[in-house]
Protein backbone atom coordinates (compact mmCIF):
# COMPACT_ATOMS: atom_id res chain seq x y z
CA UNK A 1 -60.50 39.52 5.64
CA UNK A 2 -56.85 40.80 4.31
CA UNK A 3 -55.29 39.15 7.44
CA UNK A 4 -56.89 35.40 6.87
CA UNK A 5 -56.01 36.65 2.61
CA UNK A 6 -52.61 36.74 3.49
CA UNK A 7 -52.60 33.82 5.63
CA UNK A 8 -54.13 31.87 2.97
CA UNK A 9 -51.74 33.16 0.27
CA UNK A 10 -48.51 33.40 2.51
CA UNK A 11 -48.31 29.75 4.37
CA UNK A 12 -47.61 27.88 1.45
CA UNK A 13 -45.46 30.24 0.26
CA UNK A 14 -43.67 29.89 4.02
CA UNK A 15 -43.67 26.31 3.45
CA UNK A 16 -41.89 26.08 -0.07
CA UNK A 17 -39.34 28.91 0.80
CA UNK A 18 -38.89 26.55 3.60
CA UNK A 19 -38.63 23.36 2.20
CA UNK A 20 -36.56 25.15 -0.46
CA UNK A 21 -34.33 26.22 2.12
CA UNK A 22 -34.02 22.56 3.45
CA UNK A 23 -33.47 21.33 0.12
CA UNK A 24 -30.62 24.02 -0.60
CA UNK A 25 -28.98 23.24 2.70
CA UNK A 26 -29.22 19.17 2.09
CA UNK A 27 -27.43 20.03 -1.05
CA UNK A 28 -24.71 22.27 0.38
CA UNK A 29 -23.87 19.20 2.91
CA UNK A 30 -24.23 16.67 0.17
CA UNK A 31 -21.77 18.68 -1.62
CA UNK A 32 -19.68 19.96 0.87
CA UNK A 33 -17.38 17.39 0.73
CA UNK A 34 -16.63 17.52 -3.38
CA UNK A 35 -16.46 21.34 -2.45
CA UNK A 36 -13.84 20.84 0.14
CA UNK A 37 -12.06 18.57 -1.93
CA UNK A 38 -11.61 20.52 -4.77
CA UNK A 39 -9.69 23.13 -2.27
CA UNK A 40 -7.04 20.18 -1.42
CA UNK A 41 -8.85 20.17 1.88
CA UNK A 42 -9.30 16.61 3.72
CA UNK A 43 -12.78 15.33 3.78
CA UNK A 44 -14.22 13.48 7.01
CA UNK A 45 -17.41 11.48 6.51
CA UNK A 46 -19.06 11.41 10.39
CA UNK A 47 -20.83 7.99 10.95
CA UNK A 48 -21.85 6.88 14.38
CA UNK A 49 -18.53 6.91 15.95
CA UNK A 50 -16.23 6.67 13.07
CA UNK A 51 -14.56 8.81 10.67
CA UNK A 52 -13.37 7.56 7.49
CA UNK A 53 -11.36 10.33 5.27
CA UNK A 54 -11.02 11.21 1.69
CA UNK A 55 -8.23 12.13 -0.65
CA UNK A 56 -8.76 14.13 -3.93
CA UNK A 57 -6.85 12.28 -6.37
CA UNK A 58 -7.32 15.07 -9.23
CA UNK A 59 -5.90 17.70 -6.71
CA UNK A 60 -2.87 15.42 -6.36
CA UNK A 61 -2.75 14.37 -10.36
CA UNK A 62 -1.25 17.49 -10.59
CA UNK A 63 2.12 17.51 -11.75
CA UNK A 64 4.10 19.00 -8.29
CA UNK A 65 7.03 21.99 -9.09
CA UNK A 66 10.80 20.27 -8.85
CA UNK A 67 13.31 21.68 -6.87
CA UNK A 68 17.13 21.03 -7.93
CA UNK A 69 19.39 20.24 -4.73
CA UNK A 70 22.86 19.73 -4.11
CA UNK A 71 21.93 17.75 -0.69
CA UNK A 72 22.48 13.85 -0.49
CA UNK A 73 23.63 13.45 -4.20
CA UNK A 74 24.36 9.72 -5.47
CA UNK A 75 25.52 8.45 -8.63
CA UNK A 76 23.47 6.97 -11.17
CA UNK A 77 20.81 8.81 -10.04
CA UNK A 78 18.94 12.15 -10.15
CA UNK A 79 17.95 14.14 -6.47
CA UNK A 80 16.02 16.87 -5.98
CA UNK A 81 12.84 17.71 -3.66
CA UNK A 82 9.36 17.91 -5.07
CA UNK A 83 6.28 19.99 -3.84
CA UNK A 84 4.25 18.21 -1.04
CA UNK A 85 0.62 19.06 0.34
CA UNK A 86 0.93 21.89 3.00
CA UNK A 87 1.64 21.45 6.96
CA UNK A 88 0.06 23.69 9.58
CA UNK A 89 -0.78 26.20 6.07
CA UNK A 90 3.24 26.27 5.30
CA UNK A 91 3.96 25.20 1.72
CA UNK A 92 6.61 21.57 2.06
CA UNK A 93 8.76 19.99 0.30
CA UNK A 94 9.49 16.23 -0.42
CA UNK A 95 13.15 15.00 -1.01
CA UNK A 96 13.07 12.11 -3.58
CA UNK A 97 16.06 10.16 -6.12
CA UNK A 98 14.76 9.25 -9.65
CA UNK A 99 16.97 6.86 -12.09
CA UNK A 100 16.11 5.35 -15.18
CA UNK A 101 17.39 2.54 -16.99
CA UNK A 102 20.90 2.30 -18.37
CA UNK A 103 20.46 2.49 -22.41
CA UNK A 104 22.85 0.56 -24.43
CA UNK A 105 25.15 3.06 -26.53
CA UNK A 106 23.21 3.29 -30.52
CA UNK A 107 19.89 2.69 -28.93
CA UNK A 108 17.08 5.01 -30.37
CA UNK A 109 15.71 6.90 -27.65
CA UNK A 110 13.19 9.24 -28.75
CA UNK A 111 10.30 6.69 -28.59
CA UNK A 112 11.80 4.72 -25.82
CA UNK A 113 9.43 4.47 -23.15
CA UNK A 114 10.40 2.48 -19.52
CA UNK A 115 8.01 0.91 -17.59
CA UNK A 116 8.17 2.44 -13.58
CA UNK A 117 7.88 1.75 -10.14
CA UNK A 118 6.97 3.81 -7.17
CA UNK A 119 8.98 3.05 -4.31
CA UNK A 120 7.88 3.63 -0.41
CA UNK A 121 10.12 2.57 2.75
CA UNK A 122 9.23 1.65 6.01
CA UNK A 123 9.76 2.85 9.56
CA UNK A 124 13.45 3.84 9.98
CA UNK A 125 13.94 4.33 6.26
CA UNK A 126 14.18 7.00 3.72
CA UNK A 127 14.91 7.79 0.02
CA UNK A 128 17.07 5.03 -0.63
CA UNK A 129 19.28 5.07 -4.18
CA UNK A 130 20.13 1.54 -3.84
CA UNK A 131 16.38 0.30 -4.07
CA UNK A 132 15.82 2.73 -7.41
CA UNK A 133 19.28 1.53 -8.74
CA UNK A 134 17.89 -2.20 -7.75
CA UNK A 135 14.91 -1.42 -10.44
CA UNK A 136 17.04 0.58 -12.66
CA UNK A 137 18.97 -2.82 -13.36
CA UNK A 138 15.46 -4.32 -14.27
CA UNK A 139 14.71 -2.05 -16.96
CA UNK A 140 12.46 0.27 -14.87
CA UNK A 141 12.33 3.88 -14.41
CA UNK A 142 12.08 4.46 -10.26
CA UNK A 143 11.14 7.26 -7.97
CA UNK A 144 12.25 7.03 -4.10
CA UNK A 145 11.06 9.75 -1.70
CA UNK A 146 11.52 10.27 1.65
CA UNK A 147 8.01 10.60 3.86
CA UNK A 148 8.97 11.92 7.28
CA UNK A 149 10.66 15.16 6.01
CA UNK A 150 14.09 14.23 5.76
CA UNK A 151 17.11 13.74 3.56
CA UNK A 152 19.04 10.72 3.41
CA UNK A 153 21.96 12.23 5.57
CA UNK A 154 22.52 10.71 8.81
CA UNK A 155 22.00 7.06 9.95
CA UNK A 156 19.20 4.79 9.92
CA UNK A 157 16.11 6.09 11.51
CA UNK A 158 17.77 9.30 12.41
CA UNK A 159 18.02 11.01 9.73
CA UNK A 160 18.92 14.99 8.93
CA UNK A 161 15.08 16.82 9.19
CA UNK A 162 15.05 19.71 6.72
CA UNK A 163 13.33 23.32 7.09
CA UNK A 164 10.58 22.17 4.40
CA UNK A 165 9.28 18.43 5.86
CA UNK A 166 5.84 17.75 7.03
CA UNK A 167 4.79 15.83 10.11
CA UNK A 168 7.21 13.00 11.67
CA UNK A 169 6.08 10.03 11.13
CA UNK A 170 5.39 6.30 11.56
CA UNK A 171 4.74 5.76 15.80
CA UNK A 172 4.64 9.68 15.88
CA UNK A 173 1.21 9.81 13.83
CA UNK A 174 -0.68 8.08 17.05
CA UNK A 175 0.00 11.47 18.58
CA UNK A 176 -1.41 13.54 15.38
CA UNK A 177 -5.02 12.24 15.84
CA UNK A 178 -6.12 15.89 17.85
CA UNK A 179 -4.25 17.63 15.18
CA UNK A 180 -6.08 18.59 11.97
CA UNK A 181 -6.13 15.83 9.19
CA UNK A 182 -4.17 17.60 6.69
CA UNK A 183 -1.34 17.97 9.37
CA UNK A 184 -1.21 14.68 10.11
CA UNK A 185 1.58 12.00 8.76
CA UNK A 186 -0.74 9.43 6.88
CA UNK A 187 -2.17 11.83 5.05
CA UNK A 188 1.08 13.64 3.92
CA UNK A 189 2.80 10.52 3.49
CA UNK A 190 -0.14 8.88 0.87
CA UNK A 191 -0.28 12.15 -0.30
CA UNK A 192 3.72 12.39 -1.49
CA UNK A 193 3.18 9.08 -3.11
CA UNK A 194 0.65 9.84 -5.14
CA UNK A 195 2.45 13.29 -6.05
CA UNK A 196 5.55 10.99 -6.86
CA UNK A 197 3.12 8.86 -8.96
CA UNK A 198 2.36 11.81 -10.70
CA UNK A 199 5.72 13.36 -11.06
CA UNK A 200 7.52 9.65 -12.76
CA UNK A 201 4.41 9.30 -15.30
CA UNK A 202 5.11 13.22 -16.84
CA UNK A 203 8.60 12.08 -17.61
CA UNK A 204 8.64 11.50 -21.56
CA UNK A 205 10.71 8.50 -20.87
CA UNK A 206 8.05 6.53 -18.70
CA UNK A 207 4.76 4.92 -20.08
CA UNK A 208 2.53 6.44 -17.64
CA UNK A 209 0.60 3.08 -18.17
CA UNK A 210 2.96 1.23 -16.86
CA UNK A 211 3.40 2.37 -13.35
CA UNK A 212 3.63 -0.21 -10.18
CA UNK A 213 3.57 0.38 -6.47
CA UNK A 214 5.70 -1.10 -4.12
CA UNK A 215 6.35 -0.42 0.19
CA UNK A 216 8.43 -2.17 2.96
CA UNK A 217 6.74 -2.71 6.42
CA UNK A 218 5.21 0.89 7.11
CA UNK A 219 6.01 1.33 3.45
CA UNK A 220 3.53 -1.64 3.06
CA UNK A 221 1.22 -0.44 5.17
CA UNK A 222 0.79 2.75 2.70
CA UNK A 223 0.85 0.45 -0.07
CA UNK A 224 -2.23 -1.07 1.22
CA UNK A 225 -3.82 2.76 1.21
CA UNK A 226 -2.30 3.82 -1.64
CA UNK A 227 -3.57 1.07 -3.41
CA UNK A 228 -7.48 2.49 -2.73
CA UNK A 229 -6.60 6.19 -3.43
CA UNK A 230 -4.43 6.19 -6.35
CA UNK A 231 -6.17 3.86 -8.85
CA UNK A 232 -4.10 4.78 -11.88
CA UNK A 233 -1.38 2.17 -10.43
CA UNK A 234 -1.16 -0.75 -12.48
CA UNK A 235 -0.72 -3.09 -9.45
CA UNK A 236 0.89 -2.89 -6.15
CA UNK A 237 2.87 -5.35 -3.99
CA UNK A 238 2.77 -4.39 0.26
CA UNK A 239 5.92 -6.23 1.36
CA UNK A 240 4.83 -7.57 5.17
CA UNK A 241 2.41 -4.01 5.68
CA UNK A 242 -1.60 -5.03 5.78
CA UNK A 243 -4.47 -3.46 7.85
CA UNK A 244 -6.15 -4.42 11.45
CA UNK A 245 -3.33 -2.84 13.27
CA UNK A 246 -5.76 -2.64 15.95
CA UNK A 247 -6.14 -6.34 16.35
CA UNK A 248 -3.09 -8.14 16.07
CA UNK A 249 -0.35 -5.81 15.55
CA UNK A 250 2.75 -4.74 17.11
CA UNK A 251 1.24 -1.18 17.94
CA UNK A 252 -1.33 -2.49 20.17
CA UNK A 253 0.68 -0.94 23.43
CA UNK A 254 0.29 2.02 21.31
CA UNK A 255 -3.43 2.26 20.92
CA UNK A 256 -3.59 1.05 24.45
CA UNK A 257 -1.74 4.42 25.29
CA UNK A 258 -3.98 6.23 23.27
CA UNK A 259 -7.23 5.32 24.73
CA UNK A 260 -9.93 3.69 22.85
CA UNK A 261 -12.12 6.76 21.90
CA UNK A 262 -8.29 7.83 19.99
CA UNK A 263 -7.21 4.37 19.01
CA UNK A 264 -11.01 4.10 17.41
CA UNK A 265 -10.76 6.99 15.46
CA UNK A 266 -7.11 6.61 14.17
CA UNK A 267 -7.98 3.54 12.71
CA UNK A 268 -10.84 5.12 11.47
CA UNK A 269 -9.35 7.39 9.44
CA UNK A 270 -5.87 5.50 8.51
CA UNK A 271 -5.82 1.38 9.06
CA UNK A 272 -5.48 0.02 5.43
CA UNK A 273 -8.80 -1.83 5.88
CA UNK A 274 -10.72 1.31 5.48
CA UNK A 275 -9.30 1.45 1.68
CA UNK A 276 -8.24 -1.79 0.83
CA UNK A 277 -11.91 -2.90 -0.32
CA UNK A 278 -11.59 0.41 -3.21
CA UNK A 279 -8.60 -1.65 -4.92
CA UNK A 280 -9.03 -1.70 -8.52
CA UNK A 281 -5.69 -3.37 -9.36
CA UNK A 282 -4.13 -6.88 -8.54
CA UNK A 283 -1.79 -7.55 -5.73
CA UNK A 284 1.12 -9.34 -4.49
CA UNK A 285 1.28 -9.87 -1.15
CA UNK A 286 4.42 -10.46 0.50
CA UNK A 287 5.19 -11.59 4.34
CA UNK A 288 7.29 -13.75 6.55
CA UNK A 289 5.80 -16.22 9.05
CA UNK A 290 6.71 -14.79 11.66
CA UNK A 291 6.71 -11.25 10.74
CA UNK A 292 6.79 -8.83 14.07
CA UNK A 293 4.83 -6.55 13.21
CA UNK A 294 2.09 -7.78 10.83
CA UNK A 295 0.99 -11.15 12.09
CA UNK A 296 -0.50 -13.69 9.46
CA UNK A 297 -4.22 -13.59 10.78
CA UNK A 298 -4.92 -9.70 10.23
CA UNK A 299 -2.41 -10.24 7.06
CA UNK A 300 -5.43 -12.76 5.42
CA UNK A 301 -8.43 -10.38 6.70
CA UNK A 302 -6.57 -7.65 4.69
CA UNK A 303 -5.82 -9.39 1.18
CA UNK A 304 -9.32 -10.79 1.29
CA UNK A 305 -10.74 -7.63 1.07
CA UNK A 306 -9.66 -6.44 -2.25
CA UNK A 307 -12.08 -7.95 -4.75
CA UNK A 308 -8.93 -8.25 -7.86
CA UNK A 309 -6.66 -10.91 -8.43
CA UNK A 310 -4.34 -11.76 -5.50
CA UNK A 311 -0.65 -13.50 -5.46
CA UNK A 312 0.60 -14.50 -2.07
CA UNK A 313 4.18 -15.34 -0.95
CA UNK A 314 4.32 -16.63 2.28
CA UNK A 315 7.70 -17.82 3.44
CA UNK A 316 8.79 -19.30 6.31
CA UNK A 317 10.62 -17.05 8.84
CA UNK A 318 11.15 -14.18 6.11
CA UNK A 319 13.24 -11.88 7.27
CA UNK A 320 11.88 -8.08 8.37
CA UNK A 321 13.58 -5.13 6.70
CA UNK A 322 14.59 -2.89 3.62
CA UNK A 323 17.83 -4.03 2.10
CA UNK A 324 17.98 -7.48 0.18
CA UNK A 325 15.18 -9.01 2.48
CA UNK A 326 12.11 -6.49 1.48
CA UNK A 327 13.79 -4.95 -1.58
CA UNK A 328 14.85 -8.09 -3.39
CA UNK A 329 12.67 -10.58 -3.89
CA UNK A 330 12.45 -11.73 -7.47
CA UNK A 331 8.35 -12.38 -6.91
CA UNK A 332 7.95 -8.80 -7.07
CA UNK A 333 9.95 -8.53 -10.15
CA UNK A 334 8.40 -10.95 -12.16
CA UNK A 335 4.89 -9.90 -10.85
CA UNK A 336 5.77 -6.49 -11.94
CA UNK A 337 7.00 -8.25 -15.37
CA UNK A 338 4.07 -9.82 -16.19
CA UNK A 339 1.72 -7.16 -15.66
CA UNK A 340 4.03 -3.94 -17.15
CA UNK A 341 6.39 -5.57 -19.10
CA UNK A 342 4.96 -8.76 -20.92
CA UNK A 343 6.54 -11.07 -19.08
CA UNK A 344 5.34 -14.64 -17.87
CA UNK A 345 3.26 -14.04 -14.48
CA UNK A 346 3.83 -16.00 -11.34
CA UNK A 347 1.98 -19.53 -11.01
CA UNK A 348 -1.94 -18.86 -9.96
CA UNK A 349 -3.52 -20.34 -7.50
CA UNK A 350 -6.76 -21.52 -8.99
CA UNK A 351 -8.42 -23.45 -6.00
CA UNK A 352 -7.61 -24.70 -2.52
CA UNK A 353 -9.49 -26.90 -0.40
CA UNK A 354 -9.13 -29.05 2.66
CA UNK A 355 -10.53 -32.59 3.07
CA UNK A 356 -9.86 -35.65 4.94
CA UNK A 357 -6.82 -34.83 6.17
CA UNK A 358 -5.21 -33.64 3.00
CA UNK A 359 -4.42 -29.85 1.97
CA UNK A 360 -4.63 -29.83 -1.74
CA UNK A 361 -4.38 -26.54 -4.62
CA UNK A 362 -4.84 -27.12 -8.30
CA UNK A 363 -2.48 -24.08 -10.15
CA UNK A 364 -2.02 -22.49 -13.81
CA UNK A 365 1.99 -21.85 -14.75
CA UNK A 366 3.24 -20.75 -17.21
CA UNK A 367 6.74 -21.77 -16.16
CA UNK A 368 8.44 -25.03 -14.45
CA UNK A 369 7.05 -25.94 -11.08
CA UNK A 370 10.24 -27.34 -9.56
CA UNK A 371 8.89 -28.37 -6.09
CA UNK A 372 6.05 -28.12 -3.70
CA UNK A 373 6.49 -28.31 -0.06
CA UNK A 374 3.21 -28.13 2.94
CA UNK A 375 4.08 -25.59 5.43
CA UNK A 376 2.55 -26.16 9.01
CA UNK A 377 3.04 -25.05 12.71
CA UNK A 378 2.11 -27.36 15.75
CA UNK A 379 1.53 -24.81 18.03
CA UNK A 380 -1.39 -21.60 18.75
CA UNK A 381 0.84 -19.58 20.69
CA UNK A 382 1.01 -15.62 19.37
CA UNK A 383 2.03 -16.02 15.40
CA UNK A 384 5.41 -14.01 15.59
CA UNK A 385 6.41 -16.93 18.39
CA UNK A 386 4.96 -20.03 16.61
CA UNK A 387 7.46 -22.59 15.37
CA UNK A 388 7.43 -24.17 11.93
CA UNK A 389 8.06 -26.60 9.97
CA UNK A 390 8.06 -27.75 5.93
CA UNK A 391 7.65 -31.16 4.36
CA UNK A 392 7.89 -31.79 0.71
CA UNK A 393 4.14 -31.95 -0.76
CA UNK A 394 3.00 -34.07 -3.67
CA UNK A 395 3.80 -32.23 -7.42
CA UNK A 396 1.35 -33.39 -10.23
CA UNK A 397 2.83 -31.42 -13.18
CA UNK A 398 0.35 -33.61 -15.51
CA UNK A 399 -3.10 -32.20 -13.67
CA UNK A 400 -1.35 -29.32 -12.11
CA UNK A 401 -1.93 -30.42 -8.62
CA UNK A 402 -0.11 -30.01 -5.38
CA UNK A 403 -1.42 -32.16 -2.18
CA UNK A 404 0.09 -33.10 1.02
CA UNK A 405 -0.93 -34.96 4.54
CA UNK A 406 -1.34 -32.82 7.08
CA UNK A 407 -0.14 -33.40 10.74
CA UNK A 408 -2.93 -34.36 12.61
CA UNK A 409 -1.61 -32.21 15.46
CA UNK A 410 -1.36 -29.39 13.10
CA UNK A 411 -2.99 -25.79 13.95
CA UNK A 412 -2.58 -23.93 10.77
CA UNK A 413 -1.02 -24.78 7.29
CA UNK A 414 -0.58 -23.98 3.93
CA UNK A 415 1.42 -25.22 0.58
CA UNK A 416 3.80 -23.09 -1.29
CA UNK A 417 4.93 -24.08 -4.66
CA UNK A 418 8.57 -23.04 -6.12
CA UNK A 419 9.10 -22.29 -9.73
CA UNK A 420 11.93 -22.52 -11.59
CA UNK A 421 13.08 -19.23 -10.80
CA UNK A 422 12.48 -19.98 -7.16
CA UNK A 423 9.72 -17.42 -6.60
CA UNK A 424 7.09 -18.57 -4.04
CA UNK A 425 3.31 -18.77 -4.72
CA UNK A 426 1.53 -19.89 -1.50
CA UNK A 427 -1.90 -20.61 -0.63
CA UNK A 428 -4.41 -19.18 1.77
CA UNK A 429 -3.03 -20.65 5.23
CA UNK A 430 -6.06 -22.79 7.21
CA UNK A 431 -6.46 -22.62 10.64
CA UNK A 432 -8.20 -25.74 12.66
């Protein structure tokens, strides 16, 4: 009788210690991941085949320590290295140049506060004081770093490593993929930006809600991460950088290399289309034609997936590379105007379509549209080879209205309207 007693009594008592324990452990995985994060760890979310990977953006709103140095000094602005996220459990360091606006002599500066922008280069590149002086002259405080743990001493795309960078980067982080996600360069490189995000906005002198986003070619391909991990950026503009590298890209000898179970999860965890569709903010998009490296097919897939407003500036043959070409265009100023300095925005897009043979947009300005011109290409050969051509399209200032005939032989199109500043707003481009 005691033995079937304690049977009775103890099996439910085995069951709900063991459903307990099921629930307990179902809660530790649940949770594992906020746990993790909270150490600065990187978080890995296992689907079928794919792993996606998290940042903790309240680890890196921490203000990092600064470090004064004497190394790769320019004038006009400040240099120094910053604290970075660890590398194989070693502390780093990232070297950066901050400037800030020239104030005219009498001006009261105590309540003064500059709009900023955040300032990421592409493969090759490094903290460049030229691009923060560039933003300097447009009344904006700017932060520069360099992401591949160097200093800008040397010559372009060889520069000086010091004894305190994290992983190379760029092509090198195909290698990383075996490594351990904190020690590889995507991570350290979106994490630096988002440290440098937080550095510029503790400055007294910047509105830390007035902070922008901008990156050149790999620079834009962080942009396009950045954008869905840091969401206290007003906006952000990727300069020719999108997601899909593993479609259309110029790295596709690379993933071939790699192997497809490696290629898979590398884009996985670090193609911009696993964090473009987390955008909060709007974006300018910015590319060339025949860009090399980010063709114009996975350039659409990617600005379609944020669900904000969009700007796109497509021009023909851009030019690829930091300097004037990716640095200077004036549509990225007066974007960055009109969202963190009152100023007039670009001319919208409000609708596109397509019929009978005509492309057509209707558009909101709230400046001169000086001219309008259809942009088209005969051929389908690969986009970075395709030839094309422009031919003036029909203004209608009165109903804000831009149409043109299309080439009947035409493959792919779009319009692109000029304002009076000459900043280009294009359409979607149409493929047929």
């Amino acid at each position: 009788m005691r033995y079937y007693a304690t049977k009775t009594i103890s099996a439910p008592i085995d069951r709900i210690l063991h459903r307990g324990l099921l629930m307990l452990v179902a809660l530790l995985v649940l949770n594992s991941d906020e746990i993790l994060a909270q150490q600065g760890t990187a978080v890995e979310k296992v689907g079928d085949s794919a792993v996606s990977v998290r940042f903790d953006l309240a680890a890196l709103s921490k203000i990092p320590a600064v470090f004064p140095t004497d190394i790769a000094n320019a004038d006009g602005v400040h240099s120094f290295f910053y604290e970075g996220v660890s590398y194989k459990g070693q502390p780093t360091r990232v070297f950066a140049y901050y400037g800030v606006p020239t104030v005219e002599p009498g001006t009261e500066v105590s309540n003064l506060k500059h709009p900023a922008m955040v300032l990421i280069h592409g493969g090759g590149g490094t903290a460049f004081d030229r691009w923060v002086k560039v933003w300097n002259s447009r009344g904006y405080a700017a932060i520069a770093m360099d992401l591949c743990g160097s200093v800008p001493v040397g010559t372009y795309g060889n520069w000086q490593r010091h004894e305190f960078g994290g992983p190379p980067g760029w092509d090198a982080s195909f290698n990383q993929i075996d490594d351990p996600i904190e020690d590889q360069w995507t991570w350290h490189a979106v994490s630096a930006v988002a440290l440098a995000h937080s550095l510029i906005r503790s400055y007294p002198e910047v509105d830390a809600d007035r902070v922008g986003v901008t990156g050149i070619s790999w620079g834009g391909y962080l942009t396009s991460i950045v954008a869905g991990v840091d969401h206290r950026f007003k906006l952000a503009v990727p300069v020719y950088g999108c997601g899909y590298l593993g479609e259309n890209s110029a790295w596709l000898p690379s993933f071939e290399h790699l192997g497809k179970e490696k290629a898979d999860r590398w884009l996985k965890r670090w193609d911009p289309s696993e964090y473009l569709g987390r955008v909060n903010m709007p974006m300018l998009w910015v590319n060339g034609t025949n860009d090399f490296a980010y063709p114009m097919d996975s350039w659409k897939k990617s600005y379609l997936l944020p669900k904000t407003d969009r700007t796109l500036c497509l021009r023909v043959r851009m030019p690829h590379g930091h300097g004037p070409a990716g640095e200077n265009p004036e549509e990225i100023h007066f974007f960055a105007n009109a969202i963190l300095n009152n100023g007039k925005p670009l001319p919208k897009i409000v609708e596109q379509g397509f019929n009978s043979g005509e492309a057509w947009a209707n558009f909101k300005a709230d400046v001169a549209i000086t001219k309008a011109e259809l942009c088209f290409s005969r051929q389908s050969v690969r986009w970075q080879d395709r030839e094309w051509e422009t031919a003036p399209a029909e203004l209608d200032a009165s109903t804000s209205r831009v149409s043109a005939k299309v080439p009947d032989d035409a493959t792919v199109f779009y319009l692109n309207l000029f304002d009076e500043h000459d900043c280009v707003v294009s359409t979607e481009h149409i493929e047929r």
